[in-house]
Protein backbone atom coordinates (compact mmCIF):
# COMPACT_ATOMS: atom_id res chain seq x y z
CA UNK A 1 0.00 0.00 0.00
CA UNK A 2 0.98 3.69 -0.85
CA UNK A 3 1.95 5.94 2.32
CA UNK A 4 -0.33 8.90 2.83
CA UNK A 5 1.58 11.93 3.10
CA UNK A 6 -0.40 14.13 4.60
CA UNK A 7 -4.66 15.79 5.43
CA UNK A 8 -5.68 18.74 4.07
CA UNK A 9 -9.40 19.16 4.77
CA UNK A 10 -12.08 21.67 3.74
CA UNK A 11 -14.65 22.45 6.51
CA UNK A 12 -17.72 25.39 5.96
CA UNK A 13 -17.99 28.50 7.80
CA UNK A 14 -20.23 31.26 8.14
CA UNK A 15 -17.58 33.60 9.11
CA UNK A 16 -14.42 33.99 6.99
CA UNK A 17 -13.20 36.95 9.03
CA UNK A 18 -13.88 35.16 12.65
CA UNK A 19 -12.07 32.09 11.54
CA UNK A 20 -9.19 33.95 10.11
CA UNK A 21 -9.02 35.31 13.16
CA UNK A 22 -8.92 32.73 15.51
CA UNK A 23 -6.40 30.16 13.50
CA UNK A 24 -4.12 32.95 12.96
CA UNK A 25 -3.89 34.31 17.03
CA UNK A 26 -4.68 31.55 18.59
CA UNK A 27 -3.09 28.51 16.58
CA UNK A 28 -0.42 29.82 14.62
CA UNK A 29 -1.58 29.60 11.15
CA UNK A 30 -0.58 31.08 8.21
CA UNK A 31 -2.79 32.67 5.58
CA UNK A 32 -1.85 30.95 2.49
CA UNK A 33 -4.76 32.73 0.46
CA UNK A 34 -8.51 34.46 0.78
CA UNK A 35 -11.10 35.10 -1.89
CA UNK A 36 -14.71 36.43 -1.50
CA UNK A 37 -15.57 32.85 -0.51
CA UNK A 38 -13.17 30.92 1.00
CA UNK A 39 -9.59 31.22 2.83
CA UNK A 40 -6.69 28.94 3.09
CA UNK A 41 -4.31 27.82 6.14
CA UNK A 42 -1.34 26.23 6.54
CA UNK A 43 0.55 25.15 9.50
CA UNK A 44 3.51 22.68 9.47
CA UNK A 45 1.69 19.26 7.96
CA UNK A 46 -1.88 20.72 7.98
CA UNK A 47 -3.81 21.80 5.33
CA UNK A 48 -7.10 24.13 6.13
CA UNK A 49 -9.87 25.36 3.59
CA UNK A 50 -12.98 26.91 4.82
CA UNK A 51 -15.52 28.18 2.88
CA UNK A 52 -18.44 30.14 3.05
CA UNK A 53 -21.94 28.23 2.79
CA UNK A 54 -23.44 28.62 -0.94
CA UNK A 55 -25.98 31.24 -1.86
CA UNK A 56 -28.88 28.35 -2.12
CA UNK A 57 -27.76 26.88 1.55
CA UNK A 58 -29.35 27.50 4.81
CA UNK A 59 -26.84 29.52 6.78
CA UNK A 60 -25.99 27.41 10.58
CA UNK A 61 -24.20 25.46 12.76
CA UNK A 62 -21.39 23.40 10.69
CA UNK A 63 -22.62 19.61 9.99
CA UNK A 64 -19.32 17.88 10.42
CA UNK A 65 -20.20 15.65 13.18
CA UNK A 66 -16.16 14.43 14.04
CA UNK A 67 -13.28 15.97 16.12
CA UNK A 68 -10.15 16.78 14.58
CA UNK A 69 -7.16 15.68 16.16
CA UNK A 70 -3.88 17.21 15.97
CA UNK A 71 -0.44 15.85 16.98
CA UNK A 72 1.61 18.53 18.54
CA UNK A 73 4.99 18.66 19.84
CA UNK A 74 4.66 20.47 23.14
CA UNK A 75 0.80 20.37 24.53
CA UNK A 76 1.80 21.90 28.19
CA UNK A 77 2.39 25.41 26.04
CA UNK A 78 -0.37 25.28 23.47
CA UNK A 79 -2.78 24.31 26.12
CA UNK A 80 -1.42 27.65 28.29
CA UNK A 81 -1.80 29.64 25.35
CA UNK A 82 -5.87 28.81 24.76
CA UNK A 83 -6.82 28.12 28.37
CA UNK A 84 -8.93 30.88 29.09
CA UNK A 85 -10.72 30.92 25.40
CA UNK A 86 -14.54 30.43 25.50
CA UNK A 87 -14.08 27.26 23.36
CA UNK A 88 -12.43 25.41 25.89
CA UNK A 89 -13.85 21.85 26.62
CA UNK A 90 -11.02 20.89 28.59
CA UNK A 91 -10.56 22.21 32.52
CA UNK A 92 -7.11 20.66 31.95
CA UNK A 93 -4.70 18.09 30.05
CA UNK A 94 -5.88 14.88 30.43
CA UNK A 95 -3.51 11.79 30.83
CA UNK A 96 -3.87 8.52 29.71
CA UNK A 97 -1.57 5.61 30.52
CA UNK A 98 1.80 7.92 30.68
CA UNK A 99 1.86 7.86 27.20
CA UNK A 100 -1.03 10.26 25.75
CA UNK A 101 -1.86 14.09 27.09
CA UNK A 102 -4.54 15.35 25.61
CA UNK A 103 -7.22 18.06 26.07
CA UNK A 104 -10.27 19.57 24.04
CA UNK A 105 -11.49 23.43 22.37
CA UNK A 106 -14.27 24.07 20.54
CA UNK A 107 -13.40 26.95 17.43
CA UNK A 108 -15.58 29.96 16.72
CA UNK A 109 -17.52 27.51 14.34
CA UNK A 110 -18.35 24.65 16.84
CA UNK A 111 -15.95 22.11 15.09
CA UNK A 112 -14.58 20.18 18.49
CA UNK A 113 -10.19 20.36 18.04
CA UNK A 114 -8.92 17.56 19.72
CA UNK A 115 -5.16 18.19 20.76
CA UNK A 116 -2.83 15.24 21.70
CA UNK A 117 0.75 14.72 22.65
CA UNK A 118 2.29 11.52 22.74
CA UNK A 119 5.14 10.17 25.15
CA UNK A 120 7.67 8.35 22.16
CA UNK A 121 9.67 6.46 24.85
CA UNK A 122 6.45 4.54 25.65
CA UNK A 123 5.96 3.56 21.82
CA UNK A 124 8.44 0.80 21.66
């Protein structure tokens, strides 16, 4: 079997401007590129499009029903950087079996991030 190299998913919004905002200053994105319609963000291995709903659909809470989890490097600073947003799930880092940390935000569209860090030596 081929090895997959990498996600890149495209999720709706109904605010380009609002979820700009929030993947820029509070995760670190980078704006790759916005139209009328749409915007695209990039960080390290993870590929972002949202778009805005089309003209003919019923504007509303997004219908992806999933959580999107995210590998990351250092969790004890990225969870001290969004603690006090009004997305947070999470009232702290959970810990399972010394070799996961983990802990849960909501963004400004109500798409659940789930973010995880995992202990390597524990891998084996």
């Amino acid at each position: 079997m081929p090895e997959f190299i990498h996600l890149s998913l495209v999720l709706q919004t109904n605010s380009l401007e609002e979820t700009e905002s929030f993947y820029i200053k509070q995760l670190g994105f980078e704006l790759v590129s916005k139209e009328a319609d749409f915007l695209f963000l990039v960080k390290d291995y993870i590929q972002l499009t949202f778009h805005l709903p089309e003209p003919s659909e019923e504007a509303g809470e997004p219908f992806f029903t999933g959580v999107l989890s995210i590998i990351t490097d250092n969790i004890d600073v990225l969870y001290e950087r969004l603690k006090g947003n009004e997305g947070m799930i999470s009232e702290s880092i959970e810990v399972e079996e010394d070799f996961l940390k983990e802990f849960y935000i909501k963004d400004n569209n109500g798409y659940v991030l789930n973010f995880k860090e995992l202990n390597e030596s524990d891998e084996d």
